[in-house]
C-alpha atoms as a PDB file:
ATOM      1  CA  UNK A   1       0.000   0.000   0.000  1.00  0.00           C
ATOM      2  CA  UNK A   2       1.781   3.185  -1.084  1.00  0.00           C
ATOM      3  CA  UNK A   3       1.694   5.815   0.909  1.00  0.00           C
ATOM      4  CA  UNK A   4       0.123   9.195   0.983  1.00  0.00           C
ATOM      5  CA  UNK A   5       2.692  12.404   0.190  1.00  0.00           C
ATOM      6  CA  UNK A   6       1.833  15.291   2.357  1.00  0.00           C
ATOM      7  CA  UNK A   7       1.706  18.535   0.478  1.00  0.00           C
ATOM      8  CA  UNK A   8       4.935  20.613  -0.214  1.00  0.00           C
ATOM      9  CA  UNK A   9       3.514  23.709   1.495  1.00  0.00           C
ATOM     10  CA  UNK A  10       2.953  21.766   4.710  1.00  0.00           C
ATOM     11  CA  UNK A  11       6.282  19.951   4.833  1.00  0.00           C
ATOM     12  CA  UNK A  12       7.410  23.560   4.085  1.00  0.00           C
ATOM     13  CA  UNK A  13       5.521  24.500   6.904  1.00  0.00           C
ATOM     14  CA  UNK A  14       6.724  21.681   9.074  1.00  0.00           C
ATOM     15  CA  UNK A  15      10.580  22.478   8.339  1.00  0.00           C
ATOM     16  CA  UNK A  16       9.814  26.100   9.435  1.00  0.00           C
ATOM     17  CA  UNK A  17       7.967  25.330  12.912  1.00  0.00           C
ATOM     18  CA  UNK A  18      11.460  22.962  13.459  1.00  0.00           C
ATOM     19  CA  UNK A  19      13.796  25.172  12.866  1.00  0.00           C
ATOM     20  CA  UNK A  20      12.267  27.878  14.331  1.00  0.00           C
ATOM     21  CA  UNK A  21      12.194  25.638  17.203  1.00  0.00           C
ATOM     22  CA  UNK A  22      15.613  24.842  17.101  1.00  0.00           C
ATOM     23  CA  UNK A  23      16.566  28.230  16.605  1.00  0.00           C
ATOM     24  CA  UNK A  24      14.459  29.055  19.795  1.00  0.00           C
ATOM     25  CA  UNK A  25      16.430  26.235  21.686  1.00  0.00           C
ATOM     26  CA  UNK A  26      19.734  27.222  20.514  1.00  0.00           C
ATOM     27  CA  UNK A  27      18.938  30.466  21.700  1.00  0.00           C
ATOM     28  CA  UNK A  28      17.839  29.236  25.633  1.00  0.00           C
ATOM     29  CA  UNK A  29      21.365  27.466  25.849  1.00  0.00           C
ATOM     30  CA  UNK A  30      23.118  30.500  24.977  1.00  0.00           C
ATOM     31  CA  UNK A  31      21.350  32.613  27.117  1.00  0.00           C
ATOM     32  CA  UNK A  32      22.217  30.305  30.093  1.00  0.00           C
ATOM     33  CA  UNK A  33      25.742  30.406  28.841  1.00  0.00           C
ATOM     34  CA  UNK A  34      25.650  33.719  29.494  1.00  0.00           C
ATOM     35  CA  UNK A  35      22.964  34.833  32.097  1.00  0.00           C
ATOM     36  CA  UNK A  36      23.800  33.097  35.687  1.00  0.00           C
ATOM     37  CA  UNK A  37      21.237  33.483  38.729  1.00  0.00           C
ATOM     38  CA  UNK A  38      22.320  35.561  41.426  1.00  0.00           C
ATOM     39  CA  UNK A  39      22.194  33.874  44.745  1.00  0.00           C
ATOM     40  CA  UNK A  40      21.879  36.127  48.383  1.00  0.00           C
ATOM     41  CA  UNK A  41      23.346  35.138  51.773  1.00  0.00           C
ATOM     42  CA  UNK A  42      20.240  33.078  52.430  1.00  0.00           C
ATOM     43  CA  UNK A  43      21.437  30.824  48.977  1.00  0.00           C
ATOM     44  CA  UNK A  44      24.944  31.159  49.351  1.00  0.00           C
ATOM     45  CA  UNK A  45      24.924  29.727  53.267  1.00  0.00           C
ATOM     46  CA  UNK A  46      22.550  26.976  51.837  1.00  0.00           C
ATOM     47  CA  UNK A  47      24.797  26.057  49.043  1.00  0.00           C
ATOM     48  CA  UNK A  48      27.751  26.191  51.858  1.00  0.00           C
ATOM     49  CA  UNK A  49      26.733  23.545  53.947  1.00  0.00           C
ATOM     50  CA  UNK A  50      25.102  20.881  51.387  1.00  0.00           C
ATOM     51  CA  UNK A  51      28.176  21.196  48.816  1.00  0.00           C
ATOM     52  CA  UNK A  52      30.317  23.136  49.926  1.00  0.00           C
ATOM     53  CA  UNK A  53      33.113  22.294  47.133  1.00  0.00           C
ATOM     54  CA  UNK A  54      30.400  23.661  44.441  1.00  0.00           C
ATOM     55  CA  UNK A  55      31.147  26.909  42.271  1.00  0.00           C
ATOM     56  CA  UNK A  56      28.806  29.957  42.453  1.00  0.00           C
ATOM     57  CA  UNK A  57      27.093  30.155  39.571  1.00  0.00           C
ATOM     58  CA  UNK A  58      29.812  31.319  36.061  1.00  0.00           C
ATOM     59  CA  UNK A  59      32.737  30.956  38.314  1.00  0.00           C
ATOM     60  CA  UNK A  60      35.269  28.154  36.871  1.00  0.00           C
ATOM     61  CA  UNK A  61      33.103  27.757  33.791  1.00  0.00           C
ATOM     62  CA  UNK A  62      36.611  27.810  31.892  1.00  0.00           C
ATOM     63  CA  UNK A  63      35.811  30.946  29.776  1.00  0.00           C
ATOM     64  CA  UNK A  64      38.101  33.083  28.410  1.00  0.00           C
ATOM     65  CA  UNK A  65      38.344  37.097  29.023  1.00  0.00           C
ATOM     66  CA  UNK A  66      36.525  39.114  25.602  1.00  0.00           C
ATOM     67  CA  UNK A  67      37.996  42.558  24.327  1.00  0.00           C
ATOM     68  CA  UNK A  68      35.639  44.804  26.988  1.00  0.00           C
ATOM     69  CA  UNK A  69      36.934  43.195  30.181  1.00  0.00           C
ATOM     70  CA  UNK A  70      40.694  41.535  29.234  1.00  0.00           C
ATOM     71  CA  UNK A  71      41.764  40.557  32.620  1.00  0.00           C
ATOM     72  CA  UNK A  72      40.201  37.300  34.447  1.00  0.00           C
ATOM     73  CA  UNK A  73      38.833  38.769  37.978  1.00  0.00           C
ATOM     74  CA  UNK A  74      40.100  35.366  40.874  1.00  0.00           C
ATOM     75  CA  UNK A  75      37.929  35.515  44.013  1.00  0.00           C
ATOM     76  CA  UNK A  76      39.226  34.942  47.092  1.00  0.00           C
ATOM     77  CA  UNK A  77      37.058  33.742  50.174  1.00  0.00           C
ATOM     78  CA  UNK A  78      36.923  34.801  53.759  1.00  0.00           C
ATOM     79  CA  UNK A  79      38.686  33.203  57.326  1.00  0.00           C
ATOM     80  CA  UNK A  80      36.035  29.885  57.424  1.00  0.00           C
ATOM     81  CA  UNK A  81      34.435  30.131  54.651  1.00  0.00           C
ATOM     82  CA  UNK A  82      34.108  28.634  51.288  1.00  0.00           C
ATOM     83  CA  UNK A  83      33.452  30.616  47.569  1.00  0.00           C
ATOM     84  CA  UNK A  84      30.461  29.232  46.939  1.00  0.00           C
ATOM     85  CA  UNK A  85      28.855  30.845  50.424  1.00  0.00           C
ATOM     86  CA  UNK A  86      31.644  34.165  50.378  1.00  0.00           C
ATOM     87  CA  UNK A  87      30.711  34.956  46.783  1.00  0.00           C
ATOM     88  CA  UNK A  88      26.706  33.537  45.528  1.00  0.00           C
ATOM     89  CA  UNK A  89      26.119  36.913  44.607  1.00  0.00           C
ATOM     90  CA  UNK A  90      29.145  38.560  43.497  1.00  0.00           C
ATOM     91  CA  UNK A  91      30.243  35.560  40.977  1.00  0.00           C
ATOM     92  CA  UNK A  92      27.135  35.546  39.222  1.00  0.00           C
ATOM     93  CA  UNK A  93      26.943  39.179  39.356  1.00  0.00           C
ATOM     94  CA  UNK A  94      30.470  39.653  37.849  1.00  0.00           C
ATOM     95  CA  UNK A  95      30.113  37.082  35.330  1.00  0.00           C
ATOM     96  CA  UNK A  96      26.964  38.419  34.480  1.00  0.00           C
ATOM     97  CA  UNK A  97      28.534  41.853  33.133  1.00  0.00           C
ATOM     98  CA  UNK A  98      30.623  40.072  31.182  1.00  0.00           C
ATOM     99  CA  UNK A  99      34.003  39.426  33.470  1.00  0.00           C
ATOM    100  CA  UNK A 100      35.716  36.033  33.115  1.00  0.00           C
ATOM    101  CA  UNK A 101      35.451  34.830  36.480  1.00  0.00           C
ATOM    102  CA  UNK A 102      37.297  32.177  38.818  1.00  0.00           C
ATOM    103  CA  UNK A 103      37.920  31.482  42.467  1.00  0.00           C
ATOM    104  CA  UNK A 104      39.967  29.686  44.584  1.00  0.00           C
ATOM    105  CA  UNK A 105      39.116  27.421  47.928  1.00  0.00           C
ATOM    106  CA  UNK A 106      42.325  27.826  49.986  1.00  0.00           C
ATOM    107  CA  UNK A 107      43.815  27.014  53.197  1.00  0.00           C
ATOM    108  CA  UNK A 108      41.911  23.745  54.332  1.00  0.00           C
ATOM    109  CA  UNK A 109      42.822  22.210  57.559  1.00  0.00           C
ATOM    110  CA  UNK A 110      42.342  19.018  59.388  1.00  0.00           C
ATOM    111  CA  UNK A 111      39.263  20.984  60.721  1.00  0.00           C
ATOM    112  CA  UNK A 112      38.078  21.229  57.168  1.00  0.00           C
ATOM    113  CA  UNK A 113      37.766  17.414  56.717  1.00  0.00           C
ATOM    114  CA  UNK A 114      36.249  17.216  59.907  1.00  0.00           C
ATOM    115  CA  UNK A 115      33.439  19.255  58.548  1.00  0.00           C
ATOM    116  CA  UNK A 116      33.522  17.415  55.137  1.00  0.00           C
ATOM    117  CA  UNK A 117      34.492  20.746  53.385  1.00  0.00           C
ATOM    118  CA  UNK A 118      32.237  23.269  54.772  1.00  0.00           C
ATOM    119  CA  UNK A 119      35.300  25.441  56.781  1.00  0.00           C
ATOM    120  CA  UNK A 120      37.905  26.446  54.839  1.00  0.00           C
ATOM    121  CA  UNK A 121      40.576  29.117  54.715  1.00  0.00           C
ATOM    122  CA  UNK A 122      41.700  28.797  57.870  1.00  0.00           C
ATOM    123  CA  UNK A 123      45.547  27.480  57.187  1.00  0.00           C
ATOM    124  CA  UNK A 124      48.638  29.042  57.469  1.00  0.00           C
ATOM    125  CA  UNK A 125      48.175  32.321  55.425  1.00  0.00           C
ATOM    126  CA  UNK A 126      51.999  31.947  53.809  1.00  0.00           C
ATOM    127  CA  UNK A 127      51.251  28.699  52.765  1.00  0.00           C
ATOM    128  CA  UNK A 128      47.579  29.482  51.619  1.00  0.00           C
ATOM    129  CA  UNK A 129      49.326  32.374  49.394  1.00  0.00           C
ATOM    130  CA  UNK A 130      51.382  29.803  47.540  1.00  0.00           C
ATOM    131  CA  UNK A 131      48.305  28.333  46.947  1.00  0.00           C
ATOM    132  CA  UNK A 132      46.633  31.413  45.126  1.00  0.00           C
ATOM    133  CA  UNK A 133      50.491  31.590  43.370  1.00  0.00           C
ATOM    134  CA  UNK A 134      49.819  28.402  41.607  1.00  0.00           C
ATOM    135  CA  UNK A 135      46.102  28.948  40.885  1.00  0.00           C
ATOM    136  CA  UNK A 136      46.827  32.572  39.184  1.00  0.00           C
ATOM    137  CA  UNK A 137      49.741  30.858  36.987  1.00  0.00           C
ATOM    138  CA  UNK A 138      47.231  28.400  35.860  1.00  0.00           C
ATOM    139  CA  UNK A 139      44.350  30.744  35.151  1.00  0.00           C
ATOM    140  CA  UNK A 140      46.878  33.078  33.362  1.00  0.00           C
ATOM    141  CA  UNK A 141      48.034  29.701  31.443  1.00  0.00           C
ATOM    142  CA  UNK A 142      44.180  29.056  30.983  1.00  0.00           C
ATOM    143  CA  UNK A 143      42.999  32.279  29.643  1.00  0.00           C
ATOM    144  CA  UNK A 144      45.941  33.758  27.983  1.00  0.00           C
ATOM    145  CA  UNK A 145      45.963  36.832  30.282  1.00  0.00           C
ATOM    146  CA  UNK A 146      49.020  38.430  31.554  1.00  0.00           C
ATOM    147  CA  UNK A 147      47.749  39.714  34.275  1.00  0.00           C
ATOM    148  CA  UNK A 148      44.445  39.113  36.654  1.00  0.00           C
ATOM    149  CA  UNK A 149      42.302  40.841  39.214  1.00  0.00           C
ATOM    150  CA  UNK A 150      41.704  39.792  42.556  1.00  0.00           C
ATOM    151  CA  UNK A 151      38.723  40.077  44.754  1.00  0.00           C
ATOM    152  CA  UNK A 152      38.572  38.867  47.840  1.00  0.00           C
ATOM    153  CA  UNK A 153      36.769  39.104  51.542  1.00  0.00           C
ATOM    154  CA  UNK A 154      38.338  39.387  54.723  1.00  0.00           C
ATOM    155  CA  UNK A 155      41.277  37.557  54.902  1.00  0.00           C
ATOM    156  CA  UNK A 156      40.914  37.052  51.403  1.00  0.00           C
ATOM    157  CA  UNK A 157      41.009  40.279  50.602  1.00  0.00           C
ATOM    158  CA  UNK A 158      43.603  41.759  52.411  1.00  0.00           C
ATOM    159  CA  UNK A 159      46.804  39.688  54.023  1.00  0.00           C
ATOM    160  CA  UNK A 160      46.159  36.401  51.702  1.00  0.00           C
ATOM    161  CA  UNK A 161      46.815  38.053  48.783  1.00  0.00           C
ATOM    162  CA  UNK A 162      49.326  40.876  50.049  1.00  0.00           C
ATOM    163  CA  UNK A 163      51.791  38.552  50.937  1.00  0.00           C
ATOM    164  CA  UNK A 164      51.338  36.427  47.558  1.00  0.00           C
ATOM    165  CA  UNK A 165      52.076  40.271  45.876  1.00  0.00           C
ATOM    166  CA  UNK A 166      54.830  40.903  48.154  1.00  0.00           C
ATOM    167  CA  UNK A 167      56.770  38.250  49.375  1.00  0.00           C
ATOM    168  CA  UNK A 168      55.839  35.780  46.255  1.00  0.00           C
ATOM    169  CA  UNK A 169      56.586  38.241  42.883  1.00  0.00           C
ATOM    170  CA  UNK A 170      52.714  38.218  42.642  1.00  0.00           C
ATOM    171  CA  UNK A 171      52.525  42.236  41.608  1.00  0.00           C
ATOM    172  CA  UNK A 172      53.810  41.282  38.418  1.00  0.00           C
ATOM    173  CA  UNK A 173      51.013  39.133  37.473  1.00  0.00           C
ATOM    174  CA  UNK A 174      48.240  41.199  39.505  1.00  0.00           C
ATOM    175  CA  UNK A 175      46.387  44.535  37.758  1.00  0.00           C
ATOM    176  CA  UNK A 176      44.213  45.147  41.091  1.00  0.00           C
ATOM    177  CA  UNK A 177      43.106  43.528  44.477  1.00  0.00           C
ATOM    178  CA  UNK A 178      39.742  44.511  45.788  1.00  0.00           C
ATOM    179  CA  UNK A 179      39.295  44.019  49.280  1.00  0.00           C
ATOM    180  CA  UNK A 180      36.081  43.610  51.220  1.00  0.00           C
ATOM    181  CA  UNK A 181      36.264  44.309  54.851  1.00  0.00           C
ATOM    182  CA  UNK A 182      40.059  42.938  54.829  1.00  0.00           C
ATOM    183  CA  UNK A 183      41.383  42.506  57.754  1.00  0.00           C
ATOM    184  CA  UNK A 184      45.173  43.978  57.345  1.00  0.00           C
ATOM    185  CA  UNK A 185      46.044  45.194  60.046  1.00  0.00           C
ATOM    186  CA  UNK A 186      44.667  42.551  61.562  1.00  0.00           C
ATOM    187  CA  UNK A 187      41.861  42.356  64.332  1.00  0.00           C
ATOM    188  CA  UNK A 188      41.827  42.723  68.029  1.00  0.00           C
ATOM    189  CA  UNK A 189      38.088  40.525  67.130  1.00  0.00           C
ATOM    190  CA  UNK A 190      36.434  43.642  70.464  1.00  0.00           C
ATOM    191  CA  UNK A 191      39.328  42.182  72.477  1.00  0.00           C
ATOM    192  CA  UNK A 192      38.979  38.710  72.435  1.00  0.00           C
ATOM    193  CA  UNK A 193      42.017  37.483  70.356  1.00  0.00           C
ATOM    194  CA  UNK A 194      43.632  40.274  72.514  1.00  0.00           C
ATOM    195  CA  UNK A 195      42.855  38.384  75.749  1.00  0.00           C
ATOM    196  CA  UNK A 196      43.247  34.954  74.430  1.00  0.00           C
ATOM    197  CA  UNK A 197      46.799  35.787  73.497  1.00  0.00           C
ATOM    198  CA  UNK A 198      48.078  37.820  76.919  1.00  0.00           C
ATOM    199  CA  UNK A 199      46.678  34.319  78.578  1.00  0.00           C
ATOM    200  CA  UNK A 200      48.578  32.698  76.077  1.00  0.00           C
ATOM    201  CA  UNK A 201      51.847  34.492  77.365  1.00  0.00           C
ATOM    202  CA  UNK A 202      50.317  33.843  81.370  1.00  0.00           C
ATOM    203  CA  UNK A 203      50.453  30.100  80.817  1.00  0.00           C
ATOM    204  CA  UNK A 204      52.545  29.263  77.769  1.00  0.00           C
ATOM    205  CA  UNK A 205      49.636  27.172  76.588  1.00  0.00           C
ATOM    206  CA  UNK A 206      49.453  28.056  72.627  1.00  0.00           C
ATOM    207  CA  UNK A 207      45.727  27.603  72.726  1.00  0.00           C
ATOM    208  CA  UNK A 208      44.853  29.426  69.139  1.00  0.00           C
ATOM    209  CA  UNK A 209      47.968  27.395  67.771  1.00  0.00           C
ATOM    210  CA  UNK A 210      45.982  24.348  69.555  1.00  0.00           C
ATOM    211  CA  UNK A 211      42.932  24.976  67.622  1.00  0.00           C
ATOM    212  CA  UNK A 212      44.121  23.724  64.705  1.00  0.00           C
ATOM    213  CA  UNK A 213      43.565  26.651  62.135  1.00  0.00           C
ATOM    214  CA  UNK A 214      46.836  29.145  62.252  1.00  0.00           C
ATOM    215  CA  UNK A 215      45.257  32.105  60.416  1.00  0.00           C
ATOM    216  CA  UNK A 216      43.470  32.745  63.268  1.00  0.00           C
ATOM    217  CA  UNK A 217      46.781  33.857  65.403  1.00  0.00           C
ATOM    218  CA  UNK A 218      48.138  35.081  62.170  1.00  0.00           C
ATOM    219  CA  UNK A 219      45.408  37.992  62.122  1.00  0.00           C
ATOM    220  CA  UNK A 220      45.911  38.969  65.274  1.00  0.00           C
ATOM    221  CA  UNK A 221      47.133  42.858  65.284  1.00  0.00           C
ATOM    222  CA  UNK A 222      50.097  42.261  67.360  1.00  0.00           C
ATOM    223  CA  UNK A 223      50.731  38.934  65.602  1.00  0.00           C
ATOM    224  CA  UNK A 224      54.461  39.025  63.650  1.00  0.00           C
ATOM    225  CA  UNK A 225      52.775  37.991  60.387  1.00  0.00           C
ATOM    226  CA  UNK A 226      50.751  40.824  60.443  1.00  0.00           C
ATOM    227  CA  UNK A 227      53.617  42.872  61.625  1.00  0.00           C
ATOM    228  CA  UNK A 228      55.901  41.596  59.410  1.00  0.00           C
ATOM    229  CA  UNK A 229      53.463  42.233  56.202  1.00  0.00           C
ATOM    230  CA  UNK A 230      53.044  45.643  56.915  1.00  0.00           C
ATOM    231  CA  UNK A 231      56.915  46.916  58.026  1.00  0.00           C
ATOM    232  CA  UNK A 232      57.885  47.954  55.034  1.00  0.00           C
ATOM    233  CA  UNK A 233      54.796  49.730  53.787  1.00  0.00           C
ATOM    234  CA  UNK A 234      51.546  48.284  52.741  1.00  0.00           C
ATOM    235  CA  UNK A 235      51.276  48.100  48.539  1.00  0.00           C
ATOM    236  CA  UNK A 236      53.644  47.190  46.416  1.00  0.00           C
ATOM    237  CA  UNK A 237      54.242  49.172  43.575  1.00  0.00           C
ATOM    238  CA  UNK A 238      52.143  48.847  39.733  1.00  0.00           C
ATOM    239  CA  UNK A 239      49.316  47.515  41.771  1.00  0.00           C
ATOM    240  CA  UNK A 240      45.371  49.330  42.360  1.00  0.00           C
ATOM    241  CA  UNK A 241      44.390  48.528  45.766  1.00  0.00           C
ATOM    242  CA  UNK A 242      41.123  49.346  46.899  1.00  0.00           C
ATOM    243  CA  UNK A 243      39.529  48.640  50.477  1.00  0.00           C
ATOM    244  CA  UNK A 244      35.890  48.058  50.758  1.00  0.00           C
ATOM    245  CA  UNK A 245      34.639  48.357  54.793  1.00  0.00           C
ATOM    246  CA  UNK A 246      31.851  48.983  56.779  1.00  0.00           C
ATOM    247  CA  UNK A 247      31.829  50.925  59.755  1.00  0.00           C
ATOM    248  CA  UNK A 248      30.039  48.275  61.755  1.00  0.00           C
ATOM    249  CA  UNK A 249      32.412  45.488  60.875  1.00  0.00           C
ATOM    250  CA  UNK A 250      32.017  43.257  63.735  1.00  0.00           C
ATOM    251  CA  UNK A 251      34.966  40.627  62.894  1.00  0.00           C
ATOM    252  CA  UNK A 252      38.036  43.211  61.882  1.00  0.00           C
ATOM    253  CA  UNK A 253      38.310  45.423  65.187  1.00  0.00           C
ATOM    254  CA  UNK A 254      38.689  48.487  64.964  1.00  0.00           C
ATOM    255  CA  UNK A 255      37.250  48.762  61.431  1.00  0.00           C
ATOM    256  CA  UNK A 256      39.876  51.281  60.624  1.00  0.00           C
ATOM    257  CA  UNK A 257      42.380  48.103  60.533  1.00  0.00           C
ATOM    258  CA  UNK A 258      41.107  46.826  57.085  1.00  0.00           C
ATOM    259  CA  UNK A 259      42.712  50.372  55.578  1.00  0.00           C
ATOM    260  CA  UNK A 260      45.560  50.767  53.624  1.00  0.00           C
ATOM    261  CA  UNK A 261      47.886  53.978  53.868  1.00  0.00           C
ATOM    262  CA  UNK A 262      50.613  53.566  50.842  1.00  0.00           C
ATOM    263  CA  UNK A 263      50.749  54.310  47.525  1.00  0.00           C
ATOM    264  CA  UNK A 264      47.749  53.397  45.136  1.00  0.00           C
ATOM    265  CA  UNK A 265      45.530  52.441  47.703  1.00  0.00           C
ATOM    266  CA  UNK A 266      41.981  53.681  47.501  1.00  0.00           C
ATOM    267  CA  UNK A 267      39.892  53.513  51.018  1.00  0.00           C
ATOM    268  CA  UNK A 268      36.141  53.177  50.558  1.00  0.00           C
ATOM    269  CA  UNK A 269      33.709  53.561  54.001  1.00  0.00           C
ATOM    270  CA  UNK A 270      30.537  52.264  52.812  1.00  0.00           C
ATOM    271  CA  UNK A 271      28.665  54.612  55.303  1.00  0.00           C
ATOM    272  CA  UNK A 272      30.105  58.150  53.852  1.00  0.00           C
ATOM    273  CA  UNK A 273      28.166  57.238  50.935  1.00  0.00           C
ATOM    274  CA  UNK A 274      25.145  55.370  52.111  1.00  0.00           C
ATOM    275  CA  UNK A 275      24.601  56.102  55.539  1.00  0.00           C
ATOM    276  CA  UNK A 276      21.617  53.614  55.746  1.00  0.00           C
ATOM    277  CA  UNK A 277      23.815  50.808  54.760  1.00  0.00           C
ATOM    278  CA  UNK A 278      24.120  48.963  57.842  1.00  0.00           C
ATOM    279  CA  UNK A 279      25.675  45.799  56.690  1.00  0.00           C
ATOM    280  CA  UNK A 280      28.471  44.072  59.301  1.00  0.00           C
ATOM    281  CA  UNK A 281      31.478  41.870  58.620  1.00  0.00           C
ATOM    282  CA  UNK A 282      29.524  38.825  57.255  1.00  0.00           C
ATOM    283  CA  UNK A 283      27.228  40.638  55.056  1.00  0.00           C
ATOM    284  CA  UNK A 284      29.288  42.865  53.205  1.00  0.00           C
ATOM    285  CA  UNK A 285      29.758  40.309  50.209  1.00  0.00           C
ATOM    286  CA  UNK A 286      26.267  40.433  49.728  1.00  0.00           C
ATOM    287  CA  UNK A 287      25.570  44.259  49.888  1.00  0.00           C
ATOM    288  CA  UNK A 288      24.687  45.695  46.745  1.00  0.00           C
ATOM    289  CA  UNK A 289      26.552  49.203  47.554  1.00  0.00           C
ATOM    290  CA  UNK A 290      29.991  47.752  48.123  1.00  0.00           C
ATOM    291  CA  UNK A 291      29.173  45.099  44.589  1.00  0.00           C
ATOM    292  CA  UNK A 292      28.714  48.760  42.768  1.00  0.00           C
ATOM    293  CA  UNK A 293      32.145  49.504  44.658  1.00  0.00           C
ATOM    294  CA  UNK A 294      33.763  46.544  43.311  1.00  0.00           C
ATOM    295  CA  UNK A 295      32.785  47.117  39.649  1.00  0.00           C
ATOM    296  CA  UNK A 296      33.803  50.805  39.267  1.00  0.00           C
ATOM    297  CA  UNK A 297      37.435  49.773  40.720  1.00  0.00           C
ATOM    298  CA  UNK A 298      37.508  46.620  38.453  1.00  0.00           C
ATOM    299  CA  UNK A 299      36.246  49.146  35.149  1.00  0.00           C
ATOM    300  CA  UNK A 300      36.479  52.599  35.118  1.00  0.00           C
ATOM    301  CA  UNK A 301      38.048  53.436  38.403  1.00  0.00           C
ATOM    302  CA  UNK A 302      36.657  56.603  38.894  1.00  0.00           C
ATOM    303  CA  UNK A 303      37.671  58.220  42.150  1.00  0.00           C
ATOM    304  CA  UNK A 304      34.673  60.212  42.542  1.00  0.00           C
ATOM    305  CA  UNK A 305      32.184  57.421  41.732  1.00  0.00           C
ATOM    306  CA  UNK A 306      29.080  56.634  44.147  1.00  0.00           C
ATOM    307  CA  UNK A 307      26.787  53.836  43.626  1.00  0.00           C
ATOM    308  CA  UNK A 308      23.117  53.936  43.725  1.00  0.00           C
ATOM    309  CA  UNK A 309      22.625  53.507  47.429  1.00  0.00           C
ATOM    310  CA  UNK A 310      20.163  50.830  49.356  1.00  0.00           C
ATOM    311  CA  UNK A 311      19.716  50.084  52.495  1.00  0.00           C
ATOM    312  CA  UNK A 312      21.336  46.781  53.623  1.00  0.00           C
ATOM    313  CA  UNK A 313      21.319  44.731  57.072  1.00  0.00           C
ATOM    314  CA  UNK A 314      23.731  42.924  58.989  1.00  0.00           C
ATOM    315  CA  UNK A 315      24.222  39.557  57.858  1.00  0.00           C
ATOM    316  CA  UNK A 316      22.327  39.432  54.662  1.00  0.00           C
ATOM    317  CA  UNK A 317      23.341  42.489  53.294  1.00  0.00           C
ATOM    318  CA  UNK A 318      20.898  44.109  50.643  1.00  0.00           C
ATOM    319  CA  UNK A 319      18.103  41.067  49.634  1.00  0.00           C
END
């Protein structure tokens, strides 16, 4: 029994819904090659504790730095924490606007196996800079870039990477570091490290040395890492350096510790801009003010540039 030939003009017709289809399909995956959902603290605390190892959304996708924005940006997370909860909003934010974005998980511990993964960044800061050493030579290897941007929070942001740019050669392969709330000149944490440390001296017992996560001691104001990194001034020359802080920072004591004072350094207080911005310590990589911060010193660089303000809480930041 032969069978029946549909009409030209509706295979035509067929062909066209297909491709059109296709064409509509092709276009989806692009756009979620490109366009990344921005997480909040909420997402980005979620994501910490059920996989912690996990990427924030476009970082580590392997891309490769376009024409408008040549150098990758390398994010760098906080004392304890992990990218994925430091940076939910920022990654997909930054990738989002076109930047070719990475980030490293440094500085794990005994304690971070303990937790299966969830704290991090809490190892020997010297050794956790060779770390970030290796993993810019490989994303400069990766991308073809000569030099990179770094972004980091806390720790990450401020002695981490200054002693990879001074004591490891780093400047040369480094455009800009962008610190949120760094802590470098350390942290007297309202006195607590402080009084930990003179009862340290009292009975010789090492206890933060006991606890199994050195960067602790290390970011103590009187400790002789933090003394050491800043005796000889605190940039290092050919590099942007631009602090990010809140005036109610509740981790880096006084808050006037995260600033820088040499040459090329830039010191942003959140507050002189947008006094209703009343995000702390843990919420300042999720505050929309300091993200608008963080792209002006990673594009333009204007020195007279003020975001859009919004209010933004402690913890959370601006939802």
């Amino acid at each position: 029994m032969r069978r029946r030939r549909l009409p030209a003009t509706l295979l035509a017709a067929v062909a066209c819904i297909v491709a059109l289809a296709l064409t509509s399909v092709g276009a989806s995956a692009a756009g979620a090659a490109t366009h990344y959902t921005v997480g909040t603290a909420l997402t980005g605390d979620a994501k910490w504790v059920s996989t912690p190892d996990a990427d924030p959304a476009g970082v580590n996708t392997g891309c490769t730095p376009s024409a408008a924005h040549p150098r990758p940006v390398v994010l760098l997370e906080g004392t304890t924490s992990r990218i994925v909860a430091s940076f939910d909003r920022l990654g997909p934010e930054l990738a989002n606007a076109g930047y070719c974005v990475y980030g490293l998980n440094y500085g794990s511990t005994s304690i971070t196996t303990e937790t299966h993964g969830v704290v991090g960044a809490m190892g020997d800061i010297a050794a956790s800079a060779r770390q970030l050493q290796t993993f810019v030579t490989q994303v400069r290897a990766r991308t073809g870039a000569a030099k990179v941007d770094l972004v980091g929070w806390s720790q990450g942001g401020g002695p981490m990477p200054r002693y990879y740019l001074q004591d490891l050669g780093g400047a040369k392969y480094v455009h800009s570091l962008v610190g949120l709330s760094p802590s470098n000149y350390g942290t007297t944490f309202f006195g607590v490290l402080t009084a930990i440390n003179a009862l340290e001296k009292l009975t010789g017992v090492p206890a933060l040395d006991y606890s199994g996560a050195p960067a602790f001691q290390q970011q103590l104001d009187t400790d002789p890492f933090i003394t050491h990194l800043n005796a000889h001034g605190d940039t290092v020359p050919g590099v942007s350096y631009t602090v990010i802080q809140t005036r109610y920072d509740d981790v880096v004591t006084p808050y006037t510790n995260a600033f820088l004072h040499g040459s090329g350094a830039r010191n942003i207080l959140l507050q002189d801009a947008c006094p209703l911005d009343a995000t702390d310590h843990l919420g300042i990589p999720y505050d929309d003010n300091a993200e608008q911060y963080v792209l002006n010193a990673l594009g333009a660089n204007d020195p007279h540039f003020k975001p859009t303000c919004k209010a933004a809480a402690p913890g959370v930041g601006t939802l």
